[in-house]
N, C-alpha and C. Protein backbone atom coordinates (compact mmCIF):
# COMPACT_ATOMS: atom_id res chain seq x y z
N UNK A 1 12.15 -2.36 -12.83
CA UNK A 1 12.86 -2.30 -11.56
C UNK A 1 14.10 -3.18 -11.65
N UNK A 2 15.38 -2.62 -11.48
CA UNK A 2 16.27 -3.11 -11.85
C UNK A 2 17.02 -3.50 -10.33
N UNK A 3 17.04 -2.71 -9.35
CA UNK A 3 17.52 -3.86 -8.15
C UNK A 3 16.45 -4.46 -7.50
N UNK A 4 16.74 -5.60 -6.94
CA UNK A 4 16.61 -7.05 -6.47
C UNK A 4 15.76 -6.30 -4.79
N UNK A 5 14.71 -6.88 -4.86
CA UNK A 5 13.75 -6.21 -3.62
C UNK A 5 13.30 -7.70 -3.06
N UNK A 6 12.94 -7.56 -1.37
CA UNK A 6 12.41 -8.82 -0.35
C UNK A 6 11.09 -7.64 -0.32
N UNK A 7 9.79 -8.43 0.04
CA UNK A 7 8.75 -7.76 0.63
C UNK A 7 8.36 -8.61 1.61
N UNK A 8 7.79 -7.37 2.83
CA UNK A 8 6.89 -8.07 3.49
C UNK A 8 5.62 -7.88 3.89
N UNK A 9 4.81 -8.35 4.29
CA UNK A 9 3.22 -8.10 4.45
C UNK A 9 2.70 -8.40 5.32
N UNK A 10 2.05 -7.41 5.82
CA UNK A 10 1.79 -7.39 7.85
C UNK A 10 0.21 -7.90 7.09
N UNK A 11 -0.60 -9.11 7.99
CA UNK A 11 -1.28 -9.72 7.78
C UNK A 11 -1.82 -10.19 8.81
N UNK A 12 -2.01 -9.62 9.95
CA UNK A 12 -1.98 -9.59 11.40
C UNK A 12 -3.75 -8.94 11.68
N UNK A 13 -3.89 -8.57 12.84
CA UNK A 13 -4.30 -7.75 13.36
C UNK A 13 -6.02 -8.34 13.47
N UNK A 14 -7.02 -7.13 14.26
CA UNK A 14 -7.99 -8.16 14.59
C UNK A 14 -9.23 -7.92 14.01
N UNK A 15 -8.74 -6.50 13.08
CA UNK A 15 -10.29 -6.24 12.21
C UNK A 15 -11.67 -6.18 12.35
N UNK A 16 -11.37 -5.12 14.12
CA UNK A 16 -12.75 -4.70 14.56
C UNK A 16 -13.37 -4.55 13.80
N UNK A 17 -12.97 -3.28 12.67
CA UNK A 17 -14.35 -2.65 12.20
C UNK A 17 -14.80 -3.43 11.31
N UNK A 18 -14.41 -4.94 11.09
CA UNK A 18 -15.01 -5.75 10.11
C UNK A 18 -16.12 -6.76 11.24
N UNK A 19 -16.34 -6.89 12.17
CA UNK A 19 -16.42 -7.96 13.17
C UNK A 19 -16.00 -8.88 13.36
N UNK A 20 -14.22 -8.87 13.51
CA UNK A 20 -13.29 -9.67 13.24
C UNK A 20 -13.41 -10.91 12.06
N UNK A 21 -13.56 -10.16 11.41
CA UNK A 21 -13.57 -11.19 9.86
C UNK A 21 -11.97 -11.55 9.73
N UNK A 22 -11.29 -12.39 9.07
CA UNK A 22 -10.39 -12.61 8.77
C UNK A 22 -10.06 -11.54 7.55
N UNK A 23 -9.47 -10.51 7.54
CA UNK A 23 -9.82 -9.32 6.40
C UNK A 23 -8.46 -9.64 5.16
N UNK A 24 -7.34 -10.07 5.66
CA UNK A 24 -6.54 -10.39 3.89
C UNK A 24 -7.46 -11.76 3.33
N UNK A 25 -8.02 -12.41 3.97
CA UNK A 25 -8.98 -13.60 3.27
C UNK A 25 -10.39 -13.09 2.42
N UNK A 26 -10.50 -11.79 2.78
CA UNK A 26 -11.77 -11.39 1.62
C UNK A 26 -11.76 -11.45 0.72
N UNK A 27 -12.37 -11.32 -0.07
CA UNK A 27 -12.31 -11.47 -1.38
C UNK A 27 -12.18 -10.02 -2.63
N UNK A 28 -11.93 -9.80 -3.22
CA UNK A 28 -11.77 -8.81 -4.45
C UNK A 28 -11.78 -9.26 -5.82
N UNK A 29 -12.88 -8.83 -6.50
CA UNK A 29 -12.59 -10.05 -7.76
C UNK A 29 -12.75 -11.86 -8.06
N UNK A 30 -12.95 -12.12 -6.38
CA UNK A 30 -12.79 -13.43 -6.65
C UNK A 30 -11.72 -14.10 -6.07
N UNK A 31 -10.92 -13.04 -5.37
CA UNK A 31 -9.21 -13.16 -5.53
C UNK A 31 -9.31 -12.61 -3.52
N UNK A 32 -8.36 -13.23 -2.72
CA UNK A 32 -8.35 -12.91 -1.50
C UNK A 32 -7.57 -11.40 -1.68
N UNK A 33 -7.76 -10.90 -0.32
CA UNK A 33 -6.91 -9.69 -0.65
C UNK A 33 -5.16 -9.83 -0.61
N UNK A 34 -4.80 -10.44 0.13
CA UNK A 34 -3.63 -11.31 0.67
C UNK A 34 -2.88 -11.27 -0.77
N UNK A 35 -3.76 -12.43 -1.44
CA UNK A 35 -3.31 -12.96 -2.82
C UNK A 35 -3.15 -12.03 -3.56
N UNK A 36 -3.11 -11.03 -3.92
CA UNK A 36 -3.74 -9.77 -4.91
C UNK A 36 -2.18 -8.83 -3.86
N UNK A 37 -1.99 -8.88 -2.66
CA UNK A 37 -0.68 -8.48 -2.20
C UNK A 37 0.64 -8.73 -3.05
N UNK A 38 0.19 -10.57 -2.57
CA UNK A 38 1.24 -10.69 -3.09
C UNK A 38 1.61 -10.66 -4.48
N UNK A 39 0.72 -11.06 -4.84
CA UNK A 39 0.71 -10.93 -6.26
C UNK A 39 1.41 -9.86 -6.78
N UNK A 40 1.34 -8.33 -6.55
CA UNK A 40 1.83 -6.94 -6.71
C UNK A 40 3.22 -7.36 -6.63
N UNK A 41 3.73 -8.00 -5.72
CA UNK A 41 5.03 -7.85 -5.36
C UNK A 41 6.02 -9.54 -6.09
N UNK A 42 5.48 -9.96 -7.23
CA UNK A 42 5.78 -11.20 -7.00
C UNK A 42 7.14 -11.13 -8.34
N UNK A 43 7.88 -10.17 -8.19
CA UNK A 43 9.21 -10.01 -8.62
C UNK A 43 10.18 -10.04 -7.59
N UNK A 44 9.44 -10.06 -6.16
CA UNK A 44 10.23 -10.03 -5.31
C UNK A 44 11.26 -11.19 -4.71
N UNK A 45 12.68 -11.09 -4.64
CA UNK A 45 13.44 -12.12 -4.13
C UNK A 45 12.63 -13.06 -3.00
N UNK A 46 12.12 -12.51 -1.98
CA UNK A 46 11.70 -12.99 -1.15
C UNK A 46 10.08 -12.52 -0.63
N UNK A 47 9.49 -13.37 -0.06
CA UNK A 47 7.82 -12.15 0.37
C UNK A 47 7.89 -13.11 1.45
N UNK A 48 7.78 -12.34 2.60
CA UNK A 48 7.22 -12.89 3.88
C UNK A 48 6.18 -12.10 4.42
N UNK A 49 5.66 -13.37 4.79
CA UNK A 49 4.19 -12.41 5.20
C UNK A 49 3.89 -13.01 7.14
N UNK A 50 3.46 -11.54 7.42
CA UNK A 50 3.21 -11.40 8.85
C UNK A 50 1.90 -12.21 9.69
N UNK A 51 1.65 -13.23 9.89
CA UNK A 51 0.09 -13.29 10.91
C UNK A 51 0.14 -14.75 10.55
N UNK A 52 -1.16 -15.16 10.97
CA UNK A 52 -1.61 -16.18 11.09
C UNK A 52 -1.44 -17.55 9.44
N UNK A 53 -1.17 -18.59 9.31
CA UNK A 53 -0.83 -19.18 8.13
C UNK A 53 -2.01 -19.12 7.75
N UNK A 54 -2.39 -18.53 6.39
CA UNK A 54 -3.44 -18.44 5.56
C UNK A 54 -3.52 -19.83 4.22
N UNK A 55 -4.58 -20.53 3.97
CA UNK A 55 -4.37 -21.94 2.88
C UNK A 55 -4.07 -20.60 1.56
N UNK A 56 -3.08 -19.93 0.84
CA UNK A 56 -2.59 -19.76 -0.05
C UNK A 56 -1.76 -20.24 -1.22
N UNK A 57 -2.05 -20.48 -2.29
CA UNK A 57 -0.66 -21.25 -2.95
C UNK A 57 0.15 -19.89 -3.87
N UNK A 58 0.53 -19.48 -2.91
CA UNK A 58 1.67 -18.62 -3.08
C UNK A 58 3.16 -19.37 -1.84
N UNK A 59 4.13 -18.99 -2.90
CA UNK A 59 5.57 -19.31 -2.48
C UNK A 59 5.51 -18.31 -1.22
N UNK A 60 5.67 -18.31 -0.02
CA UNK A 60 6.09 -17.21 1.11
C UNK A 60 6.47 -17.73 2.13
N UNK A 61 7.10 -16.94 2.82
CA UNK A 61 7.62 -17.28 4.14
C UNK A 61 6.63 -16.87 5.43
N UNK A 62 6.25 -17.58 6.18
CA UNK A 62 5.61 -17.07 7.77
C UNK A 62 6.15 -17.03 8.48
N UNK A 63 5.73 -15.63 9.52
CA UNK A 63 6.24 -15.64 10.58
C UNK A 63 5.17 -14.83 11.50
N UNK A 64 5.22 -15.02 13.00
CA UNK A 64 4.30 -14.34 13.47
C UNK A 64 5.46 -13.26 14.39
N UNK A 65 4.68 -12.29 14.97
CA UNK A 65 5.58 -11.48 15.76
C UNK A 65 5.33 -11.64 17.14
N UNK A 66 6.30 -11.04 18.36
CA UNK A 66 6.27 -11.20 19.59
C UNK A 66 5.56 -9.68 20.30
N UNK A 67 4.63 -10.22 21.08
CA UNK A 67 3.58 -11.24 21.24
C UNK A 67 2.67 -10.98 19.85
N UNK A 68 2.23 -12.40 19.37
CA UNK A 68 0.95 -11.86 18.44
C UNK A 68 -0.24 -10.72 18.85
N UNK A 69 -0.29 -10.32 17.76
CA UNK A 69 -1.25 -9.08 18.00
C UNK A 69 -0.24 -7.80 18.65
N UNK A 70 0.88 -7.93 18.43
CA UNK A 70 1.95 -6.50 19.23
C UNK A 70 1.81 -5.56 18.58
N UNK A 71 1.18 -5.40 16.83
CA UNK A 71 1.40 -4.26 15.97
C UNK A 71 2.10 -4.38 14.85
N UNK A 72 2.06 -3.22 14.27
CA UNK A 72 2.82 -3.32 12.53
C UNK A 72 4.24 -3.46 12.80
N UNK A 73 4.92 -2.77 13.84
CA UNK A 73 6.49 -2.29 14.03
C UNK A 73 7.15 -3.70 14.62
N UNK A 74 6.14 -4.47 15.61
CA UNK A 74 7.05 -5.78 15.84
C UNK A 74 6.67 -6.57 14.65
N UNK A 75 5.66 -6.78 14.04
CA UNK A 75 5.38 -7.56 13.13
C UNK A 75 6.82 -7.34 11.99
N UNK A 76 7.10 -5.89 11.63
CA UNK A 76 8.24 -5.63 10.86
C UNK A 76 9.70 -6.17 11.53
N UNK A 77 9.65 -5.88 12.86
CA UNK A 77 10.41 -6.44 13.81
C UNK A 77 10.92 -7.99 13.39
N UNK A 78 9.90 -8.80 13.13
CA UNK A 78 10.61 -10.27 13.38
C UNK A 78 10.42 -10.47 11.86
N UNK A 79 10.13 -9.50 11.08
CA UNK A 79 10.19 -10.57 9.40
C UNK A 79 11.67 -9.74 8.81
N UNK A 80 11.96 -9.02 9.31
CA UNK A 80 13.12 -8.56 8.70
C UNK A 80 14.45 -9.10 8.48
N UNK A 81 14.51 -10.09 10.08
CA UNK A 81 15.91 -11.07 10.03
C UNK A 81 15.70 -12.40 8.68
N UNK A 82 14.42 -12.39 8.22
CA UNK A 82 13.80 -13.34 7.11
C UNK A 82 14.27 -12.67 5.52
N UNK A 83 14.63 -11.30 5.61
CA UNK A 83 14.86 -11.55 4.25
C UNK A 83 16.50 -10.77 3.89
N UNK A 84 16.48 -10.05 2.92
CA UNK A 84 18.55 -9.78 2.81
C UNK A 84 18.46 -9.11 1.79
N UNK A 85 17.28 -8.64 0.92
CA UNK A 85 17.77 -7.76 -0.01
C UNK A 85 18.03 -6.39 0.37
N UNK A 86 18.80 -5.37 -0.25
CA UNK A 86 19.22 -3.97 0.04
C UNK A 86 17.76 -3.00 -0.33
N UNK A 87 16.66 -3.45 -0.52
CA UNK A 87 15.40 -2.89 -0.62
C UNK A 87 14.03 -3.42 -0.03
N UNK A 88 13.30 -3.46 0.84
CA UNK A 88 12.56 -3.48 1.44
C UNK A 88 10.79 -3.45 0.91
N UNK A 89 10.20 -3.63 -0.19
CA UNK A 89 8.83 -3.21 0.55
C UNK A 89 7.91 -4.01 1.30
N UNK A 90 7.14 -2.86 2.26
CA UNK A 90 6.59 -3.24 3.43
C UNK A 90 4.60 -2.78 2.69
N UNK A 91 3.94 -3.48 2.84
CA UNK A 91 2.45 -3.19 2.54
C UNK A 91 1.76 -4.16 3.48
N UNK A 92 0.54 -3.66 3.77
CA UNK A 92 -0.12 -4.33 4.35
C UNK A 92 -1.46 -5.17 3.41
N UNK A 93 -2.28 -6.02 4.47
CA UNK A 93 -2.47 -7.47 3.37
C UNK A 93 -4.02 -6.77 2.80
N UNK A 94 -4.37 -5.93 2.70
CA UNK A 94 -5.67 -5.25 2.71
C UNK A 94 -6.09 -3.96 1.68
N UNK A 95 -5.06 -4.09 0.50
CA UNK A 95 -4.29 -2.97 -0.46
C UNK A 95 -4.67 -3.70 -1.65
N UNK A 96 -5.82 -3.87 -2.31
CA UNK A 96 -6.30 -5.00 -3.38
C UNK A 96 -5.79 -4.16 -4.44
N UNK A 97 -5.80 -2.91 -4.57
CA UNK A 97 -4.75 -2.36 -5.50
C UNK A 97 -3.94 -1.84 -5.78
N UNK A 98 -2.81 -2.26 -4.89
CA UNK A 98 -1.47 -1.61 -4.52
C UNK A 98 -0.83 -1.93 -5.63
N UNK A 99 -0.67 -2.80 -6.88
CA UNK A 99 0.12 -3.33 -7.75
C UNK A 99 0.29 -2.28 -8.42
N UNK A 100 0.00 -1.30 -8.90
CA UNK A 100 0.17 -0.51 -9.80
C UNK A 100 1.46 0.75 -9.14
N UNK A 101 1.54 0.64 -7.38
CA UNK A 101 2.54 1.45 -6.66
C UNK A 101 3.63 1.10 -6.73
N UNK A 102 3.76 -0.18 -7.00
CA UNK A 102 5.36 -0.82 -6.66
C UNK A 102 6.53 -0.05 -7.53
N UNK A 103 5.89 -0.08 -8.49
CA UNK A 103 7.57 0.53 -9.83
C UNK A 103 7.45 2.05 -9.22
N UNK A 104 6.60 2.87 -8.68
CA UNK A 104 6.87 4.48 -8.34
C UNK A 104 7.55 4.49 -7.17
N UNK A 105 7.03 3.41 -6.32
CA UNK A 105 7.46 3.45 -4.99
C UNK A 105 9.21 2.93 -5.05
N UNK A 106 9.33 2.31 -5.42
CA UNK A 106 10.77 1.43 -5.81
C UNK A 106 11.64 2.94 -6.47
N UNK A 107 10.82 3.34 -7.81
CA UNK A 107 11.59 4.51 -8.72
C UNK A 107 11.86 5.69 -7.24
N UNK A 108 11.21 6.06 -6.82
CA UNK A 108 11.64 6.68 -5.63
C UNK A 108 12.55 7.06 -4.86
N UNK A 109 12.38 5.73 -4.41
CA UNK A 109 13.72 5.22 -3.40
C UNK A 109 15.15 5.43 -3.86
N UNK A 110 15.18 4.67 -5.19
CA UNK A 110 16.35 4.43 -5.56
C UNK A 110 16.81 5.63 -6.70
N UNK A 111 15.69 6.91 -6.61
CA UNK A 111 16.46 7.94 -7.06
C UNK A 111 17.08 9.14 -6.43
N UNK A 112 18.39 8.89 -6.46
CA UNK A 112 18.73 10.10 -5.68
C UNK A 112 19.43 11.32 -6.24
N UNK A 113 19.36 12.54 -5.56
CA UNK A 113 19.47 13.66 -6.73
C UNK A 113 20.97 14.17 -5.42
N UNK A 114 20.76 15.54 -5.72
CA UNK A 114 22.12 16.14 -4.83
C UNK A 114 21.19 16.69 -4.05
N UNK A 115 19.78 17.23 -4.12
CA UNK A 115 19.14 17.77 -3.14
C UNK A 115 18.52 16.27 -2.36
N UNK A 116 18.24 15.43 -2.33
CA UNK A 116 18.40 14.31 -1.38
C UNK A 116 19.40 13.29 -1.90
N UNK A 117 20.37 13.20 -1.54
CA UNK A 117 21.01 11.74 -1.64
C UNK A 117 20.82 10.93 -1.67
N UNK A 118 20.41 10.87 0.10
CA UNK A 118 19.98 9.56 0.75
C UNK A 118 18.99 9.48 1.62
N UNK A 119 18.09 8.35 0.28
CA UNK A 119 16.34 8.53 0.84
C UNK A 119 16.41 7.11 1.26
N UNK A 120 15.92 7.13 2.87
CA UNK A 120 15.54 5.90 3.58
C UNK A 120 13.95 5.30 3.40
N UNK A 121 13.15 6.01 2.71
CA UNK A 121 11.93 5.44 2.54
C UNK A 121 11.25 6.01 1.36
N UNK A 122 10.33 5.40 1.06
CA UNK A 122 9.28 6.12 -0.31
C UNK A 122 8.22 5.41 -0.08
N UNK A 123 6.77 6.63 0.51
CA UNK A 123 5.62 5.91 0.77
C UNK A 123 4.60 6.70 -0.05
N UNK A 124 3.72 6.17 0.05
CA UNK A 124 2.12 6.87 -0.61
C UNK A 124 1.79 7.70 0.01
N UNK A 125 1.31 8.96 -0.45
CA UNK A 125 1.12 10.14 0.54
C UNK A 125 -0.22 10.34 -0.72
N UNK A 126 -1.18 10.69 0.78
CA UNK A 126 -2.63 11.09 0.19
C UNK A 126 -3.27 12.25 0.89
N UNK A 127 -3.60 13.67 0.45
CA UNK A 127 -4.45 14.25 0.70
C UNK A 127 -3.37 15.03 2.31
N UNK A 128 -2.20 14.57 2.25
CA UNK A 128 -1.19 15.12 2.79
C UNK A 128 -1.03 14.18 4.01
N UNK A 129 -1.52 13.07 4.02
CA UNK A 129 -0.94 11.75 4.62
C UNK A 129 -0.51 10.64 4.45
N UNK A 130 0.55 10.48 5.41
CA UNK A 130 1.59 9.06 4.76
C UNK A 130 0.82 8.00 4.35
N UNK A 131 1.39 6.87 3.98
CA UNK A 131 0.72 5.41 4.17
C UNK A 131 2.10 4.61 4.38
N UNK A 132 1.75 4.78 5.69
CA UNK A 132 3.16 3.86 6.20
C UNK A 132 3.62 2.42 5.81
N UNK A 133 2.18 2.08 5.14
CA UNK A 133 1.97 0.57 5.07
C UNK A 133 1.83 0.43 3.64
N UNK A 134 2.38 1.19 2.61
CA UNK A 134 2.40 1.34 1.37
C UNK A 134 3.67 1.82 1.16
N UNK A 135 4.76 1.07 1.56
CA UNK A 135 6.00 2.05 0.87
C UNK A 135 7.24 1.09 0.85
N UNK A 136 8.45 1.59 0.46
CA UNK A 136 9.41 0.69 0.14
C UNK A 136 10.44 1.56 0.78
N UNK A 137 11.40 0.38 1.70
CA UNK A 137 12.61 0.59 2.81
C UNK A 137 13.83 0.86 1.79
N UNK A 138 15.10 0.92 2.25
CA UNK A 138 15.87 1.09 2.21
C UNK A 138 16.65 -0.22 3.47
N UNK A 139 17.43 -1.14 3.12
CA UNK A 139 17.51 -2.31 4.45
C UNK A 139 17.94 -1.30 5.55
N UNK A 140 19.28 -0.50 5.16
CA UNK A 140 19.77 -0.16 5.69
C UNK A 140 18.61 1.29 6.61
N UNK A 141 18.05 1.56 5.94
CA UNK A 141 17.34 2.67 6.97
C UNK A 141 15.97 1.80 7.75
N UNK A 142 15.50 1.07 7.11
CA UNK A 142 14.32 0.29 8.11
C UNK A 142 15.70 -0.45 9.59
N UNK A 143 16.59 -0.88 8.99
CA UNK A 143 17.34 -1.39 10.14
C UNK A 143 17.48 -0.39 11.33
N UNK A 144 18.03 1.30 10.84
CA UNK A 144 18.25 2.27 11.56
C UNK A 144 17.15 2.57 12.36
N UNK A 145 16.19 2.55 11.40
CA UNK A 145 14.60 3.15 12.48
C UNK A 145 13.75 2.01 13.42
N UNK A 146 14.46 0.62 13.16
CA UNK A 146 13.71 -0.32 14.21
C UNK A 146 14.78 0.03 15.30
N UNK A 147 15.88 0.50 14.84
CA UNK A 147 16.92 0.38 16.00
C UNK A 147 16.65 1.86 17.31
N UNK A 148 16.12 2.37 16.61
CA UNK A 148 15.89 3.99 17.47
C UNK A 148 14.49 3.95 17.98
N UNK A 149 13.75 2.68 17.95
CA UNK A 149 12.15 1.98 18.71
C UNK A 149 12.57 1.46 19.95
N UNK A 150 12.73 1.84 20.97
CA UNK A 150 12.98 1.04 22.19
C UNK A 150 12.47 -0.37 22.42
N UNK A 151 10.83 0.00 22.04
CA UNK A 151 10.10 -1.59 22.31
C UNK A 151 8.91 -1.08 21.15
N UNK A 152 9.07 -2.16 20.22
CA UNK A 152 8.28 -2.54 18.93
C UNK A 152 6.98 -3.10 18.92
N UNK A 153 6.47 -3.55 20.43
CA UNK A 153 5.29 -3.75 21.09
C UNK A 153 4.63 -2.66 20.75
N UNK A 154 3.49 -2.52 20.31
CA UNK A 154 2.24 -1.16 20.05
C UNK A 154 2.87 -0.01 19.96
N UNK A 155 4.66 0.09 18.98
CA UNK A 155 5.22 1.11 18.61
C UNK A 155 3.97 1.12 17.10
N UNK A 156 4.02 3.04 17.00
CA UNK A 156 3.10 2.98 15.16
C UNK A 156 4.23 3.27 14.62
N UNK A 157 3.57 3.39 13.37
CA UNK A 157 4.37 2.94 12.12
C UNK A 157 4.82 4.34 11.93
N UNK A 158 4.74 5.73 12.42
CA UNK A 158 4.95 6.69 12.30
C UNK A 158 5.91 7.33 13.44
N UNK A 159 6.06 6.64 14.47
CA UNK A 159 6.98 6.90 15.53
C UNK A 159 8.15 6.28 14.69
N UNK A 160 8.38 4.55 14.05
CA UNK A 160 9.13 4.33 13.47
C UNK A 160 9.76 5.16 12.23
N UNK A 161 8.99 5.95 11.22
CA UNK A 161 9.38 6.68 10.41
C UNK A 161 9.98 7.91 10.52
N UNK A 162 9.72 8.37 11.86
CA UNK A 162 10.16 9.56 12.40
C UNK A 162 11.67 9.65 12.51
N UNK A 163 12.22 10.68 12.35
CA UNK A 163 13.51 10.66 11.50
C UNK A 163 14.41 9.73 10.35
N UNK A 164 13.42 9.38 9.49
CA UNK A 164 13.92 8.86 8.10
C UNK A 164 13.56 9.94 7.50
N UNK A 165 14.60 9.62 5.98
CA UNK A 165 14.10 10.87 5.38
C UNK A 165 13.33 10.49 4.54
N UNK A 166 11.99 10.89 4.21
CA UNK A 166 10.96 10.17 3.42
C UNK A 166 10.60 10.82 1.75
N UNK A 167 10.46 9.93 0.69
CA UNK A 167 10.07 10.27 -0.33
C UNK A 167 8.92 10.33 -0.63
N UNK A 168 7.76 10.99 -1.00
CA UNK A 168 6.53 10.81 -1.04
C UNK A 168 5.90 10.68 -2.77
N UNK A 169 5.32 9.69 -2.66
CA UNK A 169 4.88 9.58 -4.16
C UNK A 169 3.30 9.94 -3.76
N UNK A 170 2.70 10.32 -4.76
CA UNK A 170 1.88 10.82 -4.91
C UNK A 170 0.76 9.67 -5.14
N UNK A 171 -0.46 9.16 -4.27
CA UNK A 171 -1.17 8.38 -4.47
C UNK A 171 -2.64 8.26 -5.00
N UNK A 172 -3.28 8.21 -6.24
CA UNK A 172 -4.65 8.08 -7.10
C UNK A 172 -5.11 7.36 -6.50
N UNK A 173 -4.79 6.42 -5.61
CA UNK A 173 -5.95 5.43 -4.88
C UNK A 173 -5.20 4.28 -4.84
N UNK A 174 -4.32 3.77 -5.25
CA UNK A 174 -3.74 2.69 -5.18
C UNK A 174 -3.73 2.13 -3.84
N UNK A 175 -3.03 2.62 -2.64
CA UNK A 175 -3.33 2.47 -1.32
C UNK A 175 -4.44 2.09 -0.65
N UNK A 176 -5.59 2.16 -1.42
CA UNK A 176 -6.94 2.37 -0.44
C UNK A 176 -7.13 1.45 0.22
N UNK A 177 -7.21 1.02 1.68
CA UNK A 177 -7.46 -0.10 2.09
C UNK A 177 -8.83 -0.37 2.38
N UNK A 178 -8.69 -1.52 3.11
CA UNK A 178 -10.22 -2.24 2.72
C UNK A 178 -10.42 -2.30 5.15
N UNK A 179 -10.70 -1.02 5.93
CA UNK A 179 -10.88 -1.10 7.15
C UNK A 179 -12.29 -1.31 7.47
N UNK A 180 -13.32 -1.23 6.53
CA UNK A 180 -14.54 -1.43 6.66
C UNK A 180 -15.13 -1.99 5.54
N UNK A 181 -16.56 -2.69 6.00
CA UNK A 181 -17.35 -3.01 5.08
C UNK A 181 -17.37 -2.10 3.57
N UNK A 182 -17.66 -0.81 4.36
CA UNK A 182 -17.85 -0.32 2.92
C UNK A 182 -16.47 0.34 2.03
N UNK A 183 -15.42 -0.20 2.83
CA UNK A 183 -14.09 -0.07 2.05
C UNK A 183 -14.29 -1.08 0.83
N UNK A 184 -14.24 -2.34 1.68
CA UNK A 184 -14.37 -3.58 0.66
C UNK A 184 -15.44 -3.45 0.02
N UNK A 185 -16.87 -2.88 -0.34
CA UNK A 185 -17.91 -2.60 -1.32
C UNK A 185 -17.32 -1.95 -2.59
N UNK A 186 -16.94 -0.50 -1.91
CA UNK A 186 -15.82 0.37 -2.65
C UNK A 186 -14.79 -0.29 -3.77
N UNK A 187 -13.67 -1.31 -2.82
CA UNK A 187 -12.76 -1.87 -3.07
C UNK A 187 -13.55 -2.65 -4.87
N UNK A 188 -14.29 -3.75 -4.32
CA UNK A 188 -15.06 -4.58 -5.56
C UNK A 188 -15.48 -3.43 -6.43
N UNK A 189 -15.99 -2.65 -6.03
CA UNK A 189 -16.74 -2.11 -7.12
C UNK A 189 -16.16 -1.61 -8.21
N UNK A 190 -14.59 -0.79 -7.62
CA UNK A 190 -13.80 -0.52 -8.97
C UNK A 190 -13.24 -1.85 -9.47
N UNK A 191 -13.01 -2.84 -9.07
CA UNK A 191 -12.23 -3.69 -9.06
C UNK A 191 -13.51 -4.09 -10.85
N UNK A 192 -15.06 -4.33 -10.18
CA UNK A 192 -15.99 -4.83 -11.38
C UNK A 192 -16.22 -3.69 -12.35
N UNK A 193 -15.70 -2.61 -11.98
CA UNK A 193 -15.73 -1.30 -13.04
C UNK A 193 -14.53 -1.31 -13.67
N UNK A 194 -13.37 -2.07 -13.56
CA UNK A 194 -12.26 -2.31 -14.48
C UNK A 194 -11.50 -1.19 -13.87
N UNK A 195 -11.58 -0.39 -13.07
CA UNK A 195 -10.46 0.11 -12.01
C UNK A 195 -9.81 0.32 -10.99
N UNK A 196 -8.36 0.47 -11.76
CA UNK A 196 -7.78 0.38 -10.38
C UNK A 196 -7.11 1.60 -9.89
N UNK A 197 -7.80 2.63 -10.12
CA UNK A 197 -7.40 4.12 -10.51
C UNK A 197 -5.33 4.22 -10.48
């Protein structure tokens, strides 16, 4: 990956279907999920991460969004004035094997042909659905699509994407998040089977 990328990582939220467990603090491997985020992304100029300060010894920036608990779109909302590179990725903290997406998701973006020019996003698409929370901006088009959100309060991440033009990479599992117990069973189990599909 040859241009210079900020990430950020929504790390928020209240993780009913876990019984509010603290869910980027689980574990995978041994390894929080959080950590294993950032980790994926740790070529990045900058990583700010969204929610509550987690004891990590990773280099990052915090910030929380207005009001806490508002959603992914304000959470994107207030970490964006935090970073300045001309590339964006956005993942959420619950993706224990997203590392292997970053160089497709990035190659994506920054390829443009004459039948798209100009691609404002490149996300994981599975089984013929996005993963809004697996993909890499464009500054200039995440700027455009927070700007066409009236109020970023319990806006989704798909009202925001709605009119970008989107690249879709094709996702083996990399994305899979961890929304339930038996995500995170799942999650470990390839993780102790040596994959990360």
């Amino acid at each position: 990956m040859d241009a210079e990328f900020d990430a950020i990582v929504l790390a928020g939220g209240t993780a009913r279907r876990l019984g509010g467990a603290d869910k980027p603090m689980l574990e995978v491997d041994g390894v929080p999920m959080l950590v294993h985020v950032l980790d994926a992304v740790s070529a990045a100029r900058s990583r700010v991460v969204v929610g509550p300060r987690r004891p990590i010894a990773r280099a990052v920036t915090w910030c929380r969004e207005t009001p806490p608990g508002g959603g992914p779109v304000a959470a994107l909302a207030a970490a964006l004035p935090l970073t300045s590179a001309a590339i964006v990725v956005v993942l959420a903290a619950d993706l224990p094997g997203i590392a292997a997406a970053i160089a497709p998701l990035h190659a994506a973006l920054t390829s443009s042909t004459s039948a798209a020019p100009s691609i404002d996003v490149a996300m994981l698409m599975r089984n013929g659905r996005p993963n809004h929370l697996a993909a890499a901006w464009t500054r200039d088009g995440l700027v455009t699509a927070l700007g066409g959100v009236a109020d970023p309060r319990g806006a989704s991440m798909g009202a925001l994407a709605n009119g970008a033009t989107v690249a879709e990479v094709a996702d083996p599992g990399w994305g899979d998040d961890c929304d339930t117990w038996a995500d995170l069973a799942a999650a470990r189990a390839r993780s102790e089977g040596g994959t990360s599909r």
